[in-house]
Structure formats: C-alpha cells, structure tokens
PDB file of N, CA and C in Angstrom:
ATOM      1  N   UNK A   1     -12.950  -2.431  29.935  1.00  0.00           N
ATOM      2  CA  UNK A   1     -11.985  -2.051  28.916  1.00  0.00           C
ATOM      3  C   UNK A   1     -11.884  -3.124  27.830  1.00  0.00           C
ATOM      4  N   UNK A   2     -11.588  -4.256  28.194  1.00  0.00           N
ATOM      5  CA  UNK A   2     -11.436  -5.225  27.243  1.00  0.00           C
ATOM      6  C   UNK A   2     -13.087  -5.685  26.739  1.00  0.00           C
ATOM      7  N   UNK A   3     -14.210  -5.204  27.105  1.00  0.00           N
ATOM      8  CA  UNK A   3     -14.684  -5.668  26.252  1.00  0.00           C
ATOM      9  C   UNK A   3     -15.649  -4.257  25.224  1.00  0.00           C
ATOM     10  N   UNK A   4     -14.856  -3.484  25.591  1.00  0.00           N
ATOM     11  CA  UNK A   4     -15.088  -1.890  24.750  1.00  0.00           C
ATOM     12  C   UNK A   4     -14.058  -2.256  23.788  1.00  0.00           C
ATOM     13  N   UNK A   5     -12.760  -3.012  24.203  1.00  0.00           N
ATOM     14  CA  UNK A   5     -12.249  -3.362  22.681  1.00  0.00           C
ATOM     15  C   UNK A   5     -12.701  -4.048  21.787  1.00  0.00           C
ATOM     16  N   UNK A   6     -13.075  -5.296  22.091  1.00  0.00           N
ATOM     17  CA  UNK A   6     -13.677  -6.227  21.357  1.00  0.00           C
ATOM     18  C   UNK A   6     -14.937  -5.091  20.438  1.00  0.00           C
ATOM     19  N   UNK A   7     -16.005  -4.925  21.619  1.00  0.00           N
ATOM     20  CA  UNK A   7     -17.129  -4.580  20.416  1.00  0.00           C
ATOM     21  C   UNK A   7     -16.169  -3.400  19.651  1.00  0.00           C
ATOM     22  N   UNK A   8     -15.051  -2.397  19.520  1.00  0.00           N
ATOM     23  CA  UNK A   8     -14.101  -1.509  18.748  1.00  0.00           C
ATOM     24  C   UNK A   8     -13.930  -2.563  17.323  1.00  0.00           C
ATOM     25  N   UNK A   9     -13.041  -3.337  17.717  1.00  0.00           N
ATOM     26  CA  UNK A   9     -12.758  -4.589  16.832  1.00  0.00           C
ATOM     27  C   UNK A   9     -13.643  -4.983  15.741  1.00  0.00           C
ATOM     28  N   UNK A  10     -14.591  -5.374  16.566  1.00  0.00           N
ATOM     29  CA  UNK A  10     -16.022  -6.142  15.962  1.00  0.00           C
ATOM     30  C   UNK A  10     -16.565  -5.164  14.786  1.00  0.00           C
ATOM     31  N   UNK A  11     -16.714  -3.742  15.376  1.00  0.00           N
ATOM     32  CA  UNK A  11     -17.350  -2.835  14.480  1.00  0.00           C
ATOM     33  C   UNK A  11     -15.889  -2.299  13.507  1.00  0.00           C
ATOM     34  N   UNK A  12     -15.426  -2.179  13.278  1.00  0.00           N
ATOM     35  CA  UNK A  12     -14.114  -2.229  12.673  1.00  0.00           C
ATOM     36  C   UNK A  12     -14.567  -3.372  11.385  1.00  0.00           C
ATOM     37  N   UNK A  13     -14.249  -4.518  11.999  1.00  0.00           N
ATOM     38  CA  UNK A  13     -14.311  -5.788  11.214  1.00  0.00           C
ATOM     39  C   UNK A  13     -15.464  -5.856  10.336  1.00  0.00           C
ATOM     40  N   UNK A  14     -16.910  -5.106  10.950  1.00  0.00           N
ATOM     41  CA  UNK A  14     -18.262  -5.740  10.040  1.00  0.00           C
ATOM     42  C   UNK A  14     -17.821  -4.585   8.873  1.00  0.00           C
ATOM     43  N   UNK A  15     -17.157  -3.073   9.693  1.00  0.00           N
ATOM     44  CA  UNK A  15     -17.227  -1.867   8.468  1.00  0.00           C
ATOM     45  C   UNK A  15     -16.046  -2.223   7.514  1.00  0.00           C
ATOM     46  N   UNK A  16     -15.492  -2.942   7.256  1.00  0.00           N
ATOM     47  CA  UNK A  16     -14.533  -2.998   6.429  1.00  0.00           C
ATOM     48  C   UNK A  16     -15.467  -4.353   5.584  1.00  0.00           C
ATOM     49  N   UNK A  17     -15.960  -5.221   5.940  1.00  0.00           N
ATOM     50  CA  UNK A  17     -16.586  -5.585   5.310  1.00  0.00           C
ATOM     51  C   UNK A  17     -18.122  -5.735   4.271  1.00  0.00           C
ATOM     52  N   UNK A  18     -18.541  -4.099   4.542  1.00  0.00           N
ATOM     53  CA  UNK A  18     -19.598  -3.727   3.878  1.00  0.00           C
ATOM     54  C   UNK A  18     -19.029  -3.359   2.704  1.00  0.00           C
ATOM     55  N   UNK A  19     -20.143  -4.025   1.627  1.00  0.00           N
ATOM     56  CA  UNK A  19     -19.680  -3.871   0.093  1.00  0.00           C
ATOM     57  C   UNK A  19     -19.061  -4.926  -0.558  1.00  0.00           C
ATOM     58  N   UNK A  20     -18.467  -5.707   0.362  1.00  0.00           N
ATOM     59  CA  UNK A  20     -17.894  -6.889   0.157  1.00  0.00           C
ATOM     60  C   UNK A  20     -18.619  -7.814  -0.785  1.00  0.00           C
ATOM     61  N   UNK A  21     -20.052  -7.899  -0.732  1.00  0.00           N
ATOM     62  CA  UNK A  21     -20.498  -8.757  -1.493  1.00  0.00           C
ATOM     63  C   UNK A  21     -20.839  -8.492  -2.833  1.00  0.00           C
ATOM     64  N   UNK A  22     -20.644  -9.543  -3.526  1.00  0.00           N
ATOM     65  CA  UNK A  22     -20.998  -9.604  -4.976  1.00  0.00           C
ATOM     66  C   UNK A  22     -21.798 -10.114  -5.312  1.00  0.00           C
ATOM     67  N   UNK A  23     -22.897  -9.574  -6.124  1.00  0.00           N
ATOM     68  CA  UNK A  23     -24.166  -9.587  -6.376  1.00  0.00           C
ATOM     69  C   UNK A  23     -23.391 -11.188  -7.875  1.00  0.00           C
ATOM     70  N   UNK A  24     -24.290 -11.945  -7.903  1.00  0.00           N
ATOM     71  CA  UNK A  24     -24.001 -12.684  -9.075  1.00  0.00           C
ATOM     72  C   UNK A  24     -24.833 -14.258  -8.597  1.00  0.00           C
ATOM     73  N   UNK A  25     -25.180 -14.792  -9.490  1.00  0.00           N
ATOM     74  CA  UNK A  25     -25.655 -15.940  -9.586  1.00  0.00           C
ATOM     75  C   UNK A  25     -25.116 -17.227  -8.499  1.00  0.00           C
ATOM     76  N   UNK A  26     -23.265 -17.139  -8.238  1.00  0.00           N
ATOM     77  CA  UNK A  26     -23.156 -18.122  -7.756  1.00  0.00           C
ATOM     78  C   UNK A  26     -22.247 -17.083  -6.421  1.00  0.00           C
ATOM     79  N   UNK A  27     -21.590 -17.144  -5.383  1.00  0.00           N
ATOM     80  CA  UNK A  27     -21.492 -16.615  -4.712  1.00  0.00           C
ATOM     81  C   UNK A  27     -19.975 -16.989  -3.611  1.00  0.00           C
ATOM     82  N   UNK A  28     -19.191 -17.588  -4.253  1.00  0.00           N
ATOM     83  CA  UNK A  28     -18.310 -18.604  -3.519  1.00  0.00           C
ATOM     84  C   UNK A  28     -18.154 -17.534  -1.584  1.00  0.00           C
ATOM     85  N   UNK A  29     -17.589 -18.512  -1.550  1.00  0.00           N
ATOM     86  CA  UNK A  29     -16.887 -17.983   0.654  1.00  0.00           C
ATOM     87  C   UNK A  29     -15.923 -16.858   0.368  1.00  0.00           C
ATOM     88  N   UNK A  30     -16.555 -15.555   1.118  1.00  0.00           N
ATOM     89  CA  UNK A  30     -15.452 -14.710   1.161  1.00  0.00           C
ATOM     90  C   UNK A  30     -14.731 -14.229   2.370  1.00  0.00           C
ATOM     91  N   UNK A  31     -13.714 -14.610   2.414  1.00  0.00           N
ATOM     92  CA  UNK A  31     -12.758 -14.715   4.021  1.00  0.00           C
ATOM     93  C   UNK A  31     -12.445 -13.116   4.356  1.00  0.00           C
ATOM     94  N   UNK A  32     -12.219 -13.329   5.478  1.00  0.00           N
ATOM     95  CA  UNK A  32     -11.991 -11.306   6.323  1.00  0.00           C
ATOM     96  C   UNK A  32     -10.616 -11.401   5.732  1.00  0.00           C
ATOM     97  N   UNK A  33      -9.774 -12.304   5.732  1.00  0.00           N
ATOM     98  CA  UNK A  33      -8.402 -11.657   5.831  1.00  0.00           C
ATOM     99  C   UNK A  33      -7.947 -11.741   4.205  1.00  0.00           C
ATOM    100  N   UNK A  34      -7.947 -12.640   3.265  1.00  0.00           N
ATOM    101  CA  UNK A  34      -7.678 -12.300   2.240  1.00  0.00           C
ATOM    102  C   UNK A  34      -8.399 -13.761   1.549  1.00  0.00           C
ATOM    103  N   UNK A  35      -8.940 -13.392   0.034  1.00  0.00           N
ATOM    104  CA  UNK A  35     -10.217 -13.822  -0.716  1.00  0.00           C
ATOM    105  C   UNK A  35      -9.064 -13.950  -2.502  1.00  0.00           C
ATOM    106  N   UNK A  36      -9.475 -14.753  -3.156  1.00  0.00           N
ATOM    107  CA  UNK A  36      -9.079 -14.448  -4.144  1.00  0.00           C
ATOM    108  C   UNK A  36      -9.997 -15.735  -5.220  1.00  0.00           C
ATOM    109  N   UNK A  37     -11.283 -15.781  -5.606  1.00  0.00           N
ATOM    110  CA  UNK A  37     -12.218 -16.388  -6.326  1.00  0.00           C
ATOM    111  C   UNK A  37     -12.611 -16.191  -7.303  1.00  0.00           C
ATOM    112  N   UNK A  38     -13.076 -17.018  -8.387  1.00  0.00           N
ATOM    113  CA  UNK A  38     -13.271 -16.890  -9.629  1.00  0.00           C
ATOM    114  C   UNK A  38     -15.086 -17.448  -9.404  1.00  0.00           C
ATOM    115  N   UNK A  39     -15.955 -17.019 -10.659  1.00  0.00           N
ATOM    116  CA  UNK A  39     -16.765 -18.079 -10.125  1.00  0.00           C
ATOM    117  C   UNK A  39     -18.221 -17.528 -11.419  1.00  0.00           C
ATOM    118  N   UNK A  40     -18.979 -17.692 -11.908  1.00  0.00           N
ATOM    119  CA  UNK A  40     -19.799 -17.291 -13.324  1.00  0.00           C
ATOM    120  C   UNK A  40     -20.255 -15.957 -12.968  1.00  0.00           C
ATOM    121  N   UNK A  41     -20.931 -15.185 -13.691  1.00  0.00           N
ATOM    122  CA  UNK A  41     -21.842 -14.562 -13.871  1.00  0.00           C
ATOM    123  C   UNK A  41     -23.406 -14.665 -14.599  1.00  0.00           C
ATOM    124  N   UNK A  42     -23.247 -15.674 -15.104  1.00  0.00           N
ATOM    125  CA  UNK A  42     -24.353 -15.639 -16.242  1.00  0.00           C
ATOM    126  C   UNK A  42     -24.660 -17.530 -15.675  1.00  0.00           C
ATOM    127  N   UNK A  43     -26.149 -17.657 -15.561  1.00  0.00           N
ATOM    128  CA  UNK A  43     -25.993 -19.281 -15.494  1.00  0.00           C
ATOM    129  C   UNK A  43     -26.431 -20.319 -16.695  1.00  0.00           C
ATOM    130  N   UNK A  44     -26.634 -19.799 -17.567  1.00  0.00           N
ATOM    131  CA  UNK A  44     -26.767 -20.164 -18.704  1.00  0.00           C
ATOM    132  C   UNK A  44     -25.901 -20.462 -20.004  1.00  0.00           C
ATOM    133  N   UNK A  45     -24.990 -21.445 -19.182  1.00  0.00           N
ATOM    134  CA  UNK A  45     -23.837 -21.856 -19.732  1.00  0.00           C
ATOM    135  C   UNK A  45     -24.202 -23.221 -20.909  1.00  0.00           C
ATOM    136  N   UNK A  46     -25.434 -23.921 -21.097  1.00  0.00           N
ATOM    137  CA  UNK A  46     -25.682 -24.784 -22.117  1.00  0.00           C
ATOM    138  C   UNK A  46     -25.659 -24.259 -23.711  1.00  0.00           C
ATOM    139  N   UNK A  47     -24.101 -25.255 -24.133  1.00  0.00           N
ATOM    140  CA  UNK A  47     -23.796 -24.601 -25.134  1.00  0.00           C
ATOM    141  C   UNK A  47     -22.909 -23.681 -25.682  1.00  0.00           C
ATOM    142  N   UNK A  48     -22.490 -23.258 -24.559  1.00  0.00           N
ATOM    143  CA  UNK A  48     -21.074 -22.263 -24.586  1.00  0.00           C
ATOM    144  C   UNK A  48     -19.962 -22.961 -24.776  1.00  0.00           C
ATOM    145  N   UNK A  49     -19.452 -22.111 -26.239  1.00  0.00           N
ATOM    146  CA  UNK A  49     -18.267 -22.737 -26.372  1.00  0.00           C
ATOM    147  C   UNK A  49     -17.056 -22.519 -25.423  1.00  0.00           C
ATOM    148  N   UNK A  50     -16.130 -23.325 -25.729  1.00  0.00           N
ATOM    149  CA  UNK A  50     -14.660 -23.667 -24.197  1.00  0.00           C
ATOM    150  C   UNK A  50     -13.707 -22.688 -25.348  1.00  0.00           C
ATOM    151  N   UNK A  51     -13.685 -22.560 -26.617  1.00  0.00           N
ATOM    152  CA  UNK A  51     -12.337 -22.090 -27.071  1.00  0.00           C
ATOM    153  C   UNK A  51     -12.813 -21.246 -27.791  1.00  0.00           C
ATOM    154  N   UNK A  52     -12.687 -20.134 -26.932  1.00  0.00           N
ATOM    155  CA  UNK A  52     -13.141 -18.650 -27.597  1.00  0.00           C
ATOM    156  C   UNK A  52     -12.151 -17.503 -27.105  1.00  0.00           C
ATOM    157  N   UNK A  53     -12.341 -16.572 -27.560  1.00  0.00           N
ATOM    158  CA  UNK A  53     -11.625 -15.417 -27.279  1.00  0.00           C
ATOM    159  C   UNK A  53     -12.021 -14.238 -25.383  1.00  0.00           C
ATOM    160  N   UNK A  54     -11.622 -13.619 -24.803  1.00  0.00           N
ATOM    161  CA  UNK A  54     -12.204 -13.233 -23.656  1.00  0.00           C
ATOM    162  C   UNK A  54     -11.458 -11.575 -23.828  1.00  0.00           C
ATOM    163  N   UNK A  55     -12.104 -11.180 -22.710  1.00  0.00           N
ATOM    164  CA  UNK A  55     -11.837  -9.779 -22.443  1.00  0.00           C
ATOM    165  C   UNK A  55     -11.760  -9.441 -21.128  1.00  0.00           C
ATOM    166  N   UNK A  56     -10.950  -8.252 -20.567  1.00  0.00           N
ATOM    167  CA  UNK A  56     -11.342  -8.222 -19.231  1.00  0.00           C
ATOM    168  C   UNK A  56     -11.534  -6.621 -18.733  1.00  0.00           C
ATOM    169  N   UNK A  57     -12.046  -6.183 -17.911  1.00  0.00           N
ATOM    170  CA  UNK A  57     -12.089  -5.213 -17.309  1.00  0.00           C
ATOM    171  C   UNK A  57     -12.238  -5.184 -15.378  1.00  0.00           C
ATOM    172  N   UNK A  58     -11.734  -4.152 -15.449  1.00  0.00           N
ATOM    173  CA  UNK A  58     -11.737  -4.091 -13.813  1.00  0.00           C
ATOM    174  C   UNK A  58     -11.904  -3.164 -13.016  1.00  0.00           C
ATOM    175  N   UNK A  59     -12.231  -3.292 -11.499  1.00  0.00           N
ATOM    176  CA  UNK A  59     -12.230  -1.715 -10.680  1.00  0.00           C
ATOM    177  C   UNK A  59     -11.765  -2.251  -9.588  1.00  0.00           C
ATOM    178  N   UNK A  60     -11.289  -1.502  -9.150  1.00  0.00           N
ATOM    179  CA  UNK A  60     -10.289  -1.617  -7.692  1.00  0.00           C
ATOM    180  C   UNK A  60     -10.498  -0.152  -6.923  1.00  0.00           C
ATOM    181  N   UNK A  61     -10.279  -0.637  -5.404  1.00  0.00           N
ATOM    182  CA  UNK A  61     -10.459  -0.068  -4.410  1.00  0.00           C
ATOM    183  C   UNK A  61      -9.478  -0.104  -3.259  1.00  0.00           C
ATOM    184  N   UNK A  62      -9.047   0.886  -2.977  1.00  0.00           N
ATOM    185  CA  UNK A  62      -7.128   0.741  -1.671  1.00  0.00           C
ATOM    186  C   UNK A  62      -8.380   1.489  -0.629  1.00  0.00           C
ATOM    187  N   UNK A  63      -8.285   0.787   0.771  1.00  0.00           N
ATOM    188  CA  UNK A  63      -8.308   1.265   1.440  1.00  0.00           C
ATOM    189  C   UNK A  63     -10.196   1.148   1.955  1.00  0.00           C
ATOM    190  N   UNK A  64     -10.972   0.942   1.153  1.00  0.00           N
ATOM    191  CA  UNK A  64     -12.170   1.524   0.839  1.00  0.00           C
ATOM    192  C   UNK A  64     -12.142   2.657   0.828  1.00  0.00           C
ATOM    193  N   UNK A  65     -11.566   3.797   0.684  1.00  0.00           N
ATOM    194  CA  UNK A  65     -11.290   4.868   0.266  1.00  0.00           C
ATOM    195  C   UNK A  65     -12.080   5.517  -1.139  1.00  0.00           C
ATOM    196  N   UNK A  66     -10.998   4.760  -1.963  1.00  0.00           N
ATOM    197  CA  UNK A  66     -10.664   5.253  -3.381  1.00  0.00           C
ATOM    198  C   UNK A  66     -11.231   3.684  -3.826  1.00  0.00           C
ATOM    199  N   UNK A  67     -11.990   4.499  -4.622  1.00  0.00           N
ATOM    200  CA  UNK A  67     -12.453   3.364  -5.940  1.00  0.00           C
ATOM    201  C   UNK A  67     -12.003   3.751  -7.359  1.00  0.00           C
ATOM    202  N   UNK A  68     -11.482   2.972  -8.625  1.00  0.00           N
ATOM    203  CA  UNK A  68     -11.124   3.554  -9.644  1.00  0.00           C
ATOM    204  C   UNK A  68     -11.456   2.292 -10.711  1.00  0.00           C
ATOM    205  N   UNK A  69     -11.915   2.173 -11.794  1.00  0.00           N
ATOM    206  CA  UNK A  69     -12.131   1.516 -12.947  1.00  0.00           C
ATOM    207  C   UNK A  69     -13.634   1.604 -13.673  1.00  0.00           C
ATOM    208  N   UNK A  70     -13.403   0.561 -14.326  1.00  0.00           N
ATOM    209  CA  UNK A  70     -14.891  -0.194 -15.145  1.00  0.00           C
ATOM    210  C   UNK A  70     -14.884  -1.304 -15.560  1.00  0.00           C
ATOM    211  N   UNK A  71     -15.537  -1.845 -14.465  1.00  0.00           N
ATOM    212  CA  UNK A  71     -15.789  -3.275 -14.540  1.00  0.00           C
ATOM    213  C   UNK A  71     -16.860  -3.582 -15.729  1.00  0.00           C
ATOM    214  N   UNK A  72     -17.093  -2.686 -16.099  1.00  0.00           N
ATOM    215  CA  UNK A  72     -18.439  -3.491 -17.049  1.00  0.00           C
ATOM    216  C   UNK A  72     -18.097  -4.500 -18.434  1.00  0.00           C
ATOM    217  N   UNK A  73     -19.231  -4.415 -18.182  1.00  0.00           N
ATOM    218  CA  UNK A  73     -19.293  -6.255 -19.232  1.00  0.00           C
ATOM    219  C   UNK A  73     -18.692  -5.414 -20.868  1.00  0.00           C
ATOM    220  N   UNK A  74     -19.514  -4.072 -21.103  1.00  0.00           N
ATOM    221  CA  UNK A  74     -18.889  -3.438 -22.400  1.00  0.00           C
ATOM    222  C   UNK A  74     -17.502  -3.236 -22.420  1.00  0.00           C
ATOM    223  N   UNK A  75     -17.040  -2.734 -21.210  1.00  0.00           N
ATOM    224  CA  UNK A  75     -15.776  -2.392 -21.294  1.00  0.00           C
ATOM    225  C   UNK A  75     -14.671  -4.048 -21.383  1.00  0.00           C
ATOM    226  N   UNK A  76     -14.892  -4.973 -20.684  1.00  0.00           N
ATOM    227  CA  UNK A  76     -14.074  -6.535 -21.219  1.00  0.00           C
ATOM    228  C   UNK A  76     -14.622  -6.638 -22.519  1.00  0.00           C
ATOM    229  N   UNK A  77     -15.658  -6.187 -23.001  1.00  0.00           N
ATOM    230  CA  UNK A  77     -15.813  -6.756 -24.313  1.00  0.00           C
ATOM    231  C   UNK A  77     -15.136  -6.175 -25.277  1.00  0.00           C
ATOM    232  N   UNK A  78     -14.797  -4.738 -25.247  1.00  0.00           N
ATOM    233  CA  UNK A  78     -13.967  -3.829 -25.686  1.00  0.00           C
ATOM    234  C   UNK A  78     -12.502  -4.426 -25.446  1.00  0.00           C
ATOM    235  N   UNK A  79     -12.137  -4.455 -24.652  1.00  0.00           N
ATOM    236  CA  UNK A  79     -10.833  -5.102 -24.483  1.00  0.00           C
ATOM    237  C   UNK A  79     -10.419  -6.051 -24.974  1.00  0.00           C
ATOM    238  N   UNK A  80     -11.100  -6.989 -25.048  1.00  0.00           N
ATOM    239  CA  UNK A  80     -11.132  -8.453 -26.001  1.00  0.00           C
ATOM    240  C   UNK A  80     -11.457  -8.105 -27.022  1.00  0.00           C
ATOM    241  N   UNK A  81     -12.259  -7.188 -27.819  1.00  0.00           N
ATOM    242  CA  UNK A  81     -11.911  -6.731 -29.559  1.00  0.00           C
ATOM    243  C   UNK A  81     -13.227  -7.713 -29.741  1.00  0.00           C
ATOM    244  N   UNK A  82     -14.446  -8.130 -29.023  1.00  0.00           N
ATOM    245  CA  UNK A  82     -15.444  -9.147 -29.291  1.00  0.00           C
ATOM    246  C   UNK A  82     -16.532  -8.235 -29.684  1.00  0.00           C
ATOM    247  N   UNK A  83     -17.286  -9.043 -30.868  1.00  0.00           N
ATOM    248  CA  UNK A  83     -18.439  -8.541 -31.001  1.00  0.00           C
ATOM    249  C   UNK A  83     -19.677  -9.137 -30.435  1.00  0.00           C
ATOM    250  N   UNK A  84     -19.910 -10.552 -30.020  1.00  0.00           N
ATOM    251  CA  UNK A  84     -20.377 -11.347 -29.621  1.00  0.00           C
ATOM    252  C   UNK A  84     -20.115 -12.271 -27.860  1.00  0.00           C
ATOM    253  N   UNK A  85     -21.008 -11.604 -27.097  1.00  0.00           N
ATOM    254  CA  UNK A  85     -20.621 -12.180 -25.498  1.00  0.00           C
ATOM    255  C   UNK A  85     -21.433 -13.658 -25.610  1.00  0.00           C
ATOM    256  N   UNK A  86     -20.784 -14.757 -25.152  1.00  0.00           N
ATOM    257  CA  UNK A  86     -21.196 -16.229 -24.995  1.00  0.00           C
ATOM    258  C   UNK A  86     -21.344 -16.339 -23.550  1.00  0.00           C
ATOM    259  N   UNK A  87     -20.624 -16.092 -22.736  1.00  0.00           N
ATOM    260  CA  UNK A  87     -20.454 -16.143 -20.996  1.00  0.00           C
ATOM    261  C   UNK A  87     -19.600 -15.175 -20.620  1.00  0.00           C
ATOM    262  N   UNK A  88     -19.760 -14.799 -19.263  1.00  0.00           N
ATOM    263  CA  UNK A  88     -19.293 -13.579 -18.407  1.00  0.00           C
ATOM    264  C   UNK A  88     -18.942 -14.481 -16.961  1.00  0.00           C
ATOM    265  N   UNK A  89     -17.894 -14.236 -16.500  1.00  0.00           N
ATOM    266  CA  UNK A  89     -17.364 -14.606 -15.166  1.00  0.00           C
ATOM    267  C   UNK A  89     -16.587 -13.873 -14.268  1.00  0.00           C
ATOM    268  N   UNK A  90     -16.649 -13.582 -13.245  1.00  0.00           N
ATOM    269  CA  UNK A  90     -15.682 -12.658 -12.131  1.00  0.00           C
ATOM    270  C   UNK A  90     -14.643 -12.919 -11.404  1.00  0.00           C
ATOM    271  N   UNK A  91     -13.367 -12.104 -11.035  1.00  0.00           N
ATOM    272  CA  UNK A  91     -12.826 -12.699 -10.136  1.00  0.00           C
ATOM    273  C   UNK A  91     -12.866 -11.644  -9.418  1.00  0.00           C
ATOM    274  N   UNK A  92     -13.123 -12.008  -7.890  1.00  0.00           N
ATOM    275  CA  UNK A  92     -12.625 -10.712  -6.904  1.00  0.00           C
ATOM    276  C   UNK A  92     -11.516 -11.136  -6.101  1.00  0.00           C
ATOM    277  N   UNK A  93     -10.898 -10.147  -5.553  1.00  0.00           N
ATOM    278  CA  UNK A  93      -9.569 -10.487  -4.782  1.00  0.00           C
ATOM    279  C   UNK A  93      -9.447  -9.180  -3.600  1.00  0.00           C
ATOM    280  N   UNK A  94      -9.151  -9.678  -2.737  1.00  0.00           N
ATOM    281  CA  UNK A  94      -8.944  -8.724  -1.891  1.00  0.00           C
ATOM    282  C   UNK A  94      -7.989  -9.004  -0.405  1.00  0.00           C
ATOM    283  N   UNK A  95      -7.606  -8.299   0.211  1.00  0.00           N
ATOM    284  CA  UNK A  95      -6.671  -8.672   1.149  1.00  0.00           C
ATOM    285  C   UNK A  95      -6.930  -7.442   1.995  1.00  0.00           C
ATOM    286  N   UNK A  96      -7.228  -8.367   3.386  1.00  0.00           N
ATOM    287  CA  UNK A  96      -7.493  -7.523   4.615  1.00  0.00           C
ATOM    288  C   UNK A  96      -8.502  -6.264   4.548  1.00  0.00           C
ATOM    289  N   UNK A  97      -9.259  -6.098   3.474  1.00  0.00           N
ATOM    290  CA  UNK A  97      -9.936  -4.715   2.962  1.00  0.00           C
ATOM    291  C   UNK A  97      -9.272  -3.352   2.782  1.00  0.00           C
ATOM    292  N   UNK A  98      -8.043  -4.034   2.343  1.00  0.00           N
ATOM    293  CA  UNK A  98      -6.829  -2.550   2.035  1.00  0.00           C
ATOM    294  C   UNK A  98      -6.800  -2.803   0.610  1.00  0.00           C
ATOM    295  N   UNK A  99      -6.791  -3.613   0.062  1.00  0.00           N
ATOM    296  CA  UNK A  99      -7.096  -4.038  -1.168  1.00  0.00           C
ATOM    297  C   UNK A  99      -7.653  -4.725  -1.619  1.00  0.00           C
ATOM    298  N   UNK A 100      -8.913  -4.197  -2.956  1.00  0.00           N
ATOM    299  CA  UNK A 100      -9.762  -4.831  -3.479  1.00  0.00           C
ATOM    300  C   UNK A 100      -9.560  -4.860  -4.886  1.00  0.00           C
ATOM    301  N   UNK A 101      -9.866  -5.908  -6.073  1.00  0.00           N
ATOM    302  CA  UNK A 101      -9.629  -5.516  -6.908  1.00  0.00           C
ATOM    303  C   UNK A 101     -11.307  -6.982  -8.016  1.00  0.00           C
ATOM    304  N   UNK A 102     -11.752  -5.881  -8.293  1.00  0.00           N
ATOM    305  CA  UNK A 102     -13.065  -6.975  -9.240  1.00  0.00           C
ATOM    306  C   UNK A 102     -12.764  -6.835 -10.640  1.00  0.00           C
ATOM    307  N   UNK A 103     -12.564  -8.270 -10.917  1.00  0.00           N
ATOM    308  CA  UNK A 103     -12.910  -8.084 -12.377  1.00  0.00           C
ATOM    309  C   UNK A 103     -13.652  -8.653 -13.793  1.00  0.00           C
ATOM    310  N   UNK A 104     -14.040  -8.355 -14.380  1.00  0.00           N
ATOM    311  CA  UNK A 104     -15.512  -8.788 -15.306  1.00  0.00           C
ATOM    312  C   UNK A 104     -14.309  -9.155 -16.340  1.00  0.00           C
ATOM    313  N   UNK A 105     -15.103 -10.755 -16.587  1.00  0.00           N
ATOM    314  CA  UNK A 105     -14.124 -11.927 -17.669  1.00  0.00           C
ATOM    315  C   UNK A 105     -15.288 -12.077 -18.529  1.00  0.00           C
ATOM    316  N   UNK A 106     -15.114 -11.299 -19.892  1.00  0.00           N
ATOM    317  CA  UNK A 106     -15.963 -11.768 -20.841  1.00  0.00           C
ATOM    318  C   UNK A 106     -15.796 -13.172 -21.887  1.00  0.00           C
ATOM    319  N   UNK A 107     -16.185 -13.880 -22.239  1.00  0.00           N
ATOM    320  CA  UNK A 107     -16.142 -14.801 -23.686  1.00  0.00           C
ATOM    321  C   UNK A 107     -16.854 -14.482 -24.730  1.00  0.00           C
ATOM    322  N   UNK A 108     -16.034 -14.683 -25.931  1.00  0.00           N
ATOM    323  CA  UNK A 108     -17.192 -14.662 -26.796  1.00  0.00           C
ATOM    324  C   UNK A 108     -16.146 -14.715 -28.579  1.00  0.00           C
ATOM    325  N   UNK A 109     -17.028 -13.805 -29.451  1.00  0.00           N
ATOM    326  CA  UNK A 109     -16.759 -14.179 -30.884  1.00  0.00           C
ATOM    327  C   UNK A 109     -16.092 -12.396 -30.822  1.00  0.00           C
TER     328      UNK A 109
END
C-alpha cells in the first residue's frame, strides 16, 4: 500500500511538472512547490542600452487545465508602443502547478 502511494505521488509530481520548462538561452532552478525567476532571452546583450523603454506580454495557465494569453515578443512590443527590440527577458512564476503565469519583457526604442 504505501509504496503504491508513493509511486501515485511520484507520478502526480513528474505530471504536473511537464511543460514546466522554458526553452531560452539561460535556464535558472525551477522548484516543485513554487518558482518565481527572471532571467534573458536573447544572449547578445553587448551594447544594449540600460535606459530604454520595455513592454510586456503574458500567458498563464490555472490548473494545467486552461491556458490563456500571448506571450509573444510582438505582442510586449505592442504594449510598450516600441518600434525597435534591443533585448527580450522572461519571468515565469508558478506555485504548486495550480498556477502558472510566463511573461515576455521586451526593451527597446
């Protein structure tokens, strides 16, 4: 019995964590129980200016259920009113895999 729970548990734990990962250049630690990281998208930061304007967009997910947004890089750029992208960075956040929420940080002109 107790160890029909465990492997219950176990498979529980890996399926809530599929999808979890974020594809991107740098990749910080993402914890089971709750995550909240910032971290680049683009690694070609020589030269990017520090005092510029940004944009953001996002998609979120309750439950792994329901997914809803647009994370894309057009859509923060839209939001920020930019015509010009300099660097792109992410934050994801999530807690216990009941809530997820990604979002695309543009810079630029």
């Amino acid at each position: 019995m107790g160890r029909l729970f465990t492997a219950g548990l176990l498979s529980v734990g890996l399926s809530l964590s599929v999808g979890c990962v974020v594809r991107a250049p740098v990749v910080p630690p993402i914890a089971l129980l709750y995550t909240n990281i910032e971290a680049p998208l683009d690694i070609d930061v020589q030269g990017t200016p520090t005092e510029t304007r940004r944009g953001e967009s996002s998609t979120t997910t309750i439950l792994g259920l329901f997914s809803f947004g647009d994370a894309s890089i057009h859509a923060a750029a839209v939001a920020g009113d930019l015509d010009t992208i300099e660097s792109a960075d992410y934050n994801y956040f999530h807690v216990l895999g009941v809530y997820q929420k990604y979002t695309t940080v543009v810079y630029g002109k």
